[in-house]
Protein backbone atom coordinates (compact mmCIF):
# COMPACT_ATOMS: atom_id res chain seq x y z
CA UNK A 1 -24.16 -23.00 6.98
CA UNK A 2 -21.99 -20.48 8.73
CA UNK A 3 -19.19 -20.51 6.01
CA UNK A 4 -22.44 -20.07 3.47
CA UNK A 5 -23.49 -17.16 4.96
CA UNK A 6 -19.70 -15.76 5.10
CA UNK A 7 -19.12 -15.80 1.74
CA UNK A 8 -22.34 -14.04 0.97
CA UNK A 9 -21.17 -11.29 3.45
CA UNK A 10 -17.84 -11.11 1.32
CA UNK A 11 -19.99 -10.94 -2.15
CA UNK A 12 -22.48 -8.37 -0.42
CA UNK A 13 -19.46 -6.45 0.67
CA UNK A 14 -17.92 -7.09 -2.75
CA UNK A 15 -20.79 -5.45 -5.03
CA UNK A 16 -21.76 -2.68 -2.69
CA UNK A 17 -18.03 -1.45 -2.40
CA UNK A 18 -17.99 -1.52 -6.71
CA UNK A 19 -21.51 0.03 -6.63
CA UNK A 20 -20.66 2.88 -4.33
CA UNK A 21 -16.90 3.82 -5.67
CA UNK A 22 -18.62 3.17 -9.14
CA UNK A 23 -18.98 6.96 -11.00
CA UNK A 24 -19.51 7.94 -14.59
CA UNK A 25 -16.44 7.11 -16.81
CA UNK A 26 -13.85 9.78 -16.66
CA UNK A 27 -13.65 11.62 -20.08
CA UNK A 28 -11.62 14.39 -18.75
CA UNK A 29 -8.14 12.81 -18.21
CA UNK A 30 -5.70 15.00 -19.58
CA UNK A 31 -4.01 17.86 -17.12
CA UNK A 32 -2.54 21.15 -18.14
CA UNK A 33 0.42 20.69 -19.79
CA UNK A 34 3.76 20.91 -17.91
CA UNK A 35 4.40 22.33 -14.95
CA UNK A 36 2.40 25.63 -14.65
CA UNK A 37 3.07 27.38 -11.38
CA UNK A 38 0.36 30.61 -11.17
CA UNK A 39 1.34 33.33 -9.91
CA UNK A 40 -0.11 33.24 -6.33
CA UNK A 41 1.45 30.14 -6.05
CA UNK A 42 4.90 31.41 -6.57
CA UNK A 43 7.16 32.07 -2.81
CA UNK A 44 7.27 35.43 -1.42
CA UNK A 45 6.28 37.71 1.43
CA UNK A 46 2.44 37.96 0.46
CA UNK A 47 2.53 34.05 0.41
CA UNK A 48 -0.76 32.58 1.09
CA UNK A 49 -1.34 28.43 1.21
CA UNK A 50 -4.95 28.91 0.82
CA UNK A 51 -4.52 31.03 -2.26
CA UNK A 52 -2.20 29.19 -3.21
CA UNK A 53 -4.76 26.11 -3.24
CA UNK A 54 -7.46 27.85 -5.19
CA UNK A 55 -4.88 29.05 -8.09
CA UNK A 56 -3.43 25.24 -8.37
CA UNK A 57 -7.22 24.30 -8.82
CA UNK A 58 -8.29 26.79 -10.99
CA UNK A 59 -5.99 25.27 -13.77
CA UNK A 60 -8.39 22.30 -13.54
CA UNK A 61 -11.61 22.21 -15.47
CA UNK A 62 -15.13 21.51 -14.12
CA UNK A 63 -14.94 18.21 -15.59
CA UNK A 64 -11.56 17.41 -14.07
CA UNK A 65 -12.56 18.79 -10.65
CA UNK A 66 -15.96 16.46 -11.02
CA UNK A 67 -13.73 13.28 -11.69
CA UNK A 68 -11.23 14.20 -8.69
CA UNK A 69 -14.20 14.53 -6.07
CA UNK A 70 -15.98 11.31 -7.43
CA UNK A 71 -12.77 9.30 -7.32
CA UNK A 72 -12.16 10.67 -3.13
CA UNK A 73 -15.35 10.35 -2.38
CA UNK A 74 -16.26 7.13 -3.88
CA UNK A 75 -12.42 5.76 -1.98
CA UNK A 76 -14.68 6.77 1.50
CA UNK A 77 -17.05 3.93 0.46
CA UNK A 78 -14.05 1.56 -0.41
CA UNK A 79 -12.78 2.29 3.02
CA UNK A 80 -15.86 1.17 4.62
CA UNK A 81 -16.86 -1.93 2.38
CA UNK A 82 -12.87 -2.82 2.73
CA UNK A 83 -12.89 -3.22 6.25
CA UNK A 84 -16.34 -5.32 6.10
CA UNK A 85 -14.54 -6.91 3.44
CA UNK A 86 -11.47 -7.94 5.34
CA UNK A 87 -13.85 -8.75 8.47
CA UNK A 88 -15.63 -10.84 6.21
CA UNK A 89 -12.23 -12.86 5.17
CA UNK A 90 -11.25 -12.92 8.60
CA UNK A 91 -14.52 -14.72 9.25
CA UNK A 92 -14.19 -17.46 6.43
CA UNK A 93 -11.04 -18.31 7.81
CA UNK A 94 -11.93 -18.79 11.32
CA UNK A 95 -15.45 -20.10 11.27
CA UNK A 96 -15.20 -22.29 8.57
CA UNK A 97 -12.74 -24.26 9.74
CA UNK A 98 -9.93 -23.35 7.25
CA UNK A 99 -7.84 -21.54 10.30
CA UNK A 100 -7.99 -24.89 12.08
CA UNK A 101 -6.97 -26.63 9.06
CA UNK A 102 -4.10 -24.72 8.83
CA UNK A 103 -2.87 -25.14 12.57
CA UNK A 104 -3.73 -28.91 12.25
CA UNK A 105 -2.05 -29.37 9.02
CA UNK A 106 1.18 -27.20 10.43
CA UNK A 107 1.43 -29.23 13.75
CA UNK A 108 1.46 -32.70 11.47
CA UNK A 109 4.09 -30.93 9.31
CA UNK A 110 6.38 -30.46 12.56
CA UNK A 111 6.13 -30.81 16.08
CA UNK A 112 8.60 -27.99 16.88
CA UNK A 113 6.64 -24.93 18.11
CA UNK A 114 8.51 -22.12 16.26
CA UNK A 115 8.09 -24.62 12.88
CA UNK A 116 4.67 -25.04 13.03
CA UNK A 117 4.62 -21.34 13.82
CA UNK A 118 6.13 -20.81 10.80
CA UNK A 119 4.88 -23.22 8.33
CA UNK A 120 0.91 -21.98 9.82
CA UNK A 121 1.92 -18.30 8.85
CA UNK A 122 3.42 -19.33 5.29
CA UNK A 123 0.32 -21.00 4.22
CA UNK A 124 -1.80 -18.31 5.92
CA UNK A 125 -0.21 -15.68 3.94
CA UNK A 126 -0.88 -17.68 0.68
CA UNK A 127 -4.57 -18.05 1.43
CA UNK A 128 -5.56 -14.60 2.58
CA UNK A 129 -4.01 -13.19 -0.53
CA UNK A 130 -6.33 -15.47 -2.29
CA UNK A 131 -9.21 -14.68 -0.39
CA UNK A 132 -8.52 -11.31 -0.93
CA UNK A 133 -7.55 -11.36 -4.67
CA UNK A 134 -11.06 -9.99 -5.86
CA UNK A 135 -11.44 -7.10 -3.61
CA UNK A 136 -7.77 -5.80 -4.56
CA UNK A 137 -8.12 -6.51 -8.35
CA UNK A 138 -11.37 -4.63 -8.14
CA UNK A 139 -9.77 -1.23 -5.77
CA UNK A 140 -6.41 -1.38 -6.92
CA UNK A 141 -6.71 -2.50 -10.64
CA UNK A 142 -10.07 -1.81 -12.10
CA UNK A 143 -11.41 1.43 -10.38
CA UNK A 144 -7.34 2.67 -10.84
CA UNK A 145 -7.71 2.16 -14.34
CA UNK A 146 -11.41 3.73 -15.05
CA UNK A 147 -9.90 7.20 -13.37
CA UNK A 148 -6.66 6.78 -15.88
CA UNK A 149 -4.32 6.71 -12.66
CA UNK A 150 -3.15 3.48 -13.71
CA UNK A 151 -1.00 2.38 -17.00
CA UNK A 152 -0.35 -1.18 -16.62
CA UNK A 153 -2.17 -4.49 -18.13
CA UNK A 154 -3.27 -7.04 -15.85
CA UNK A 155 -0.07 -9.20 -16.62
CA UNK A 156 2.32 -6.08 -15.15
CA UNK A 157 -0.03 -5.86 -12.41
CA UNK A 158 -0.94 -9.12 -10.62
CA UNK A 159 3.39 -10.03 -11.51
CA UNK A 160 4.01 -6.78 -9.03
CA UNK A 161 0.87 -8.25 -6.40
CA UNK A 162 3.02 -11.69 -6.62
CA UNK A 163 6.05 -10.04 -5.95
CA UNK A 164 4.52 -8.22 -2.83
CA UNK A 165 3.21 -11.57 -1.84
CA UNK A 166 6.48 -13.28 -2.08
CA UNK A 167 7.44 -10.51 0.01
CA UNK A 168 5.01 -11.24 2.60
CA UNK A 169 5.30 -14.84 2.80
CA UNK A 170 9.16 -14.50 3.53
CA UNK A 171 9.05 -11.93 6.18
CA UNK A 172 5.74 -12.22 7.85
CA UNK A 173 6.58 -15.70 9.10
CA UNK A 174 9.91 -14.79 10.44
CA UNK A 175 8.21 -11.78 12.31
CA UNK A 176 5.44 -14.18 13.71
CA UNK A 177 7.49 -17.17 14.68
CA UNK A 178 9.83 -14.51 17.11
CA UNK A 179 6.74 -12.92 18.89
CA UNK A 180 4.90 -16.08 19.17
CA UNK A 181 8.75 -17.58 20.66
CA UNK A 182 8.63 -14.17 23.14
CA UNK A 183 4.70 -14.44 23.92
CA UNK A 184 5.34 -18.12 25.20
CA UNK A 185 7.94 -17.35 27.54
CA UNK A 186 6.87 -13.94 28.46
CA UNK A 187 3.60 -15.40 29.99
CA UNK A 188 1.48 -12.49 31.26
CA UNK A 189 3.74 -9.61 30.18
CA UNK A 190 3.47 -11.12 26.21
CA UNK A 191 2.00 -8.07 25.16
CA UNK A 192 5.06 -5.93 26.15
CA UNK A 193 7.59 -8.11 24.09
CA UNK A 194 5.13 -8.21 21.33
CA UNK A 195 5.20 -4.61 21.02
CA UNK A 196 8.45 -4.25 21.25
CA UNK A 197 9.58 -6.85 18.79
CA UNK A 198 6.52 -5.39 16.12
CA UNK A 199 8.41 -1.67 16.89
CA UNK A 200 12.14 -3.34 15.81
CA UNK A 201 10.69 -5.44 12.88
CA UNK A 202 8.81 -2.35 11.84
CA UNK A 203 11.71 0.17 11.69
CA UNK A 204 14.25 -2.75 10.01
CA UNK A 205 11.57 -2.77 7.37
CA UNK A 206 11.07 1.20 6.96
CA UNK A 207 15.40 1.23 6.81
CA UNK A 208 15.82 -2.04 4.32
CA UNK A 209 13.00 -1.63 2.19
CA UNK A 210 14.61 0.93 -0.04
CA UNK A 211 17.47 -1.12 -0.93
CA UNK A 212 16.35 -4.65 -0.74
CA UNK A 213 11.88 -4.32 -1.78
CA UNK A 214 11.27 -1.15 -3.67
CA UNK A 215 14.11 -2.37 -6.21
CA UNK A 216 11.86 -5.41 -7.27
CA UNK A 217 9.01 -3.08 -8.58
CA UNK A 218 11.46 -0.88 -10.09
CA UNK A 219 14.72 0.14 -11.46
CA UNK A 220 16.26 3.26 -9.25
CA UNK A 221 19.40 4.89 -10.30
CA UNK A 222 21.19 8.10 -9.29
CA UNK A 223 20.03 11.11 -10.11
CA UNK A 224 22.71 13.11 -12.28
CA UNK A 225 23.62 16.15 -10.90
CA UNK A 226 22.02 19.17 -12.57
CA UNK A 227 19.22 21.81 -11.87
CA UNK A 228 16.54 19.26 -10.90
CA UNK A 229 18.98 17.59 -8.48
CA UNK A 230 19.90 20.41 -6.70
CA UNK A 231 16.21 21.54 -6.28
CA UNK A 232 15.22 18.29 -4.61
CA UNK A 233 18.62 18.56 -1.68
CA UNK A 234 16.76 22.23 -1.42
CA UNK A 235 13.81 21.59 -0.60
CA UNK A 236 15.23 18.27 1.22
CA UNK A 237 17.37 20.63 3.78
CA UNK A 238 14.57 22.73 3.86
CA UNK A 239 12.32 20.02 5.46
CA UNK A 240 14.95 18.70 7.68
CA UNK A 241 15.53 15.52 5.65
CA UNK A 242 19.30 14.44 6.62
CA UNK A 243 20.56 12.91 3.02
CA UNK A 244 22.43 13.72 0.05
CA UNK A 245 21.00 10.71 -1.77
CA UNK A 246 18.86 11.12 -4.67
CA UNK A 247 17.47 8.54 -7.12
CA UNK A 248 14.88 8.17 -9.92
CA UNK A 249 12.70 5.79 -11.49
CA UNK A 250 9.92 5.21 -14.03
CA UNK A 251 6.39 5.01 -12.09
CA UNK A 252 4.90 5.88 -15.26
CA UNK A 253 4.84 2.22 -15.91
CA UNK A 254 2.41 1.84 -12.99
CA UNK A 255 0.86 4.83 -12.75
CA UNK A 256 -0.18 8.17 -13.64
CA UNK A 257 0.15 9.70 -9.87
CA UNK A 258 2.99 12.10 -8.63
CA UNK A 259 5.53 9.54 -7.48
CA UNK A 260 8.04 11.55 -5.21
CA UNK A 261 8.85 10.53 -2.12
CA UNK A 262 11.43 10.15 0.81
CA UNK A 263 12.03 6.80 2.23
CA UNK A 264 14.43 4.90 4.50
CA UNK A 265 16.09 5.38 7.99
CA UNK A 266 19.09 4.96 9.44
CA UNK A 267 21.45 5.50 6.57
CA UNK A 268 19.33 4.66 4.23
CA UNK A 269 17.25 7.80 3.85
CA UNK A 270 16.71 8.66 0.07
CA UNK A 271 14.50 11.02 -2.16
């Protein structure tokens, strides 16, 4: 009965996320072509940022401005029907039993703590992405595609979700089977080793991820030195950003969105 009335919380949560993110189907995709920087936009002494603002969003028409506030404020909704969502998986799994399935099934598997740790967290990892699966195909699939941010078919997409799974069910484990190692020796201090090992994990990931994850989405290679390069190290310096390193890459593939970013740590930082 519980796990019946779980699953109706997940489909409630479900249709009134679509429902309130849903808006009228954008018919005013296209943006002003190339790179148009009005003039009080452009640097010098009578700079202003909030004139600045207005002039980048008078390029946009009504009809553009409409979409861009119905897409923002229909993602507040998502945020809110996502977390009931997530509450709601988190509920199936531990209520009806399939949590203490897992630990059972884990514990038969192996009778070494750090295995059964591990093993728990693998299959974990497999069924919360499944559990799951609707609400992202939905918010990061569907909705993307009805405000033309997103340019891939379903194929290109769920192959990149299985990839970041794959991810997931490789490192996640590890991570969990060396705090859970800490938090039974720690005894009541477990939170402080916890921390600290979910601190180390976390910046190894921020510093590797550039070179060994974002690669499997995409195909980065140098920038070639030019005008645009020598821009980006510009504004790079200008931002304190310690790295000579600049690469490129097709996100048109995935999406219509401004792409730039800086990422890495440790000598690994890259634009």
């Amino acid at each position: 009965m519980r796990s019946w009335m779980v699953l109706a919380l997940l489909a409630l949560a479900f249709l009134l996320g679509a429902f309130s993110a849903q808006a009228a189907a954008p018919t005013a995709r296209d943006l002003p072509p190339g790179l148009q920087i009005p003039a009080a936009a452009r640097p010098g002494p009578n700079f202003d940022v909030d004139r600045a603002t207005e002039a980048y969003l008078n390029l946009l028409s009504p009809e553009q401005r409409a979409q861009s506030d119905a897409y923002f404020e229909g993602g507040y909704w998502l945020q809110l029907w996502g977390f009931v969502y997530g509450l709601g998986v988190a509920a199936l799994l531990l209520w009806g039993g399939i949590s203490r399935w897992l630990r059972d099934l884990s514990r038969r598997l192996s009778k070494r703590p750090w295995l059964h740790t591990w093993i728990y967290a693998v299959l974990f990892v497999f069924v919360y992405f499944a559990l799951s699966l609707p609400w992202s195909v939905y918010t990061d699939f569907i909705r993307e595609h009805q405000y033309g941010l997103a340019t891939q078919d379903f194929a290109g997409w769920f192959g990149d979700a299985l990839k970041s799974l794959m991810v997931s069910a490789i490192v996640l484990p590890l991570v969990l089977v060396v705090v859970y190692a800490a938090v039974r020796r720690a005894g009541a201090r477990w939170w402080i080793w916890a921390s600290g090992i979910a601190f180390v994990f976390t910046l190894f990931a921020i510093m590797l991820a550039p070179v060994y994850v974002e690669p499997l989405f995409n195909t980065y290679k140098p920038l070639r030195a030019g005008p645009v390069r020598e821009a980006v190290l510009s504004m790079a310096r200008a931002n304190g950003i310690p790295t000579d390193h600049v690469v490129e890459f097709d996100a048109s593939r995935q999406t219509t969105r401004i792409s730039a970013n800086v990422a890495g740590f440790a000598g690994t930082t890259r634009v």
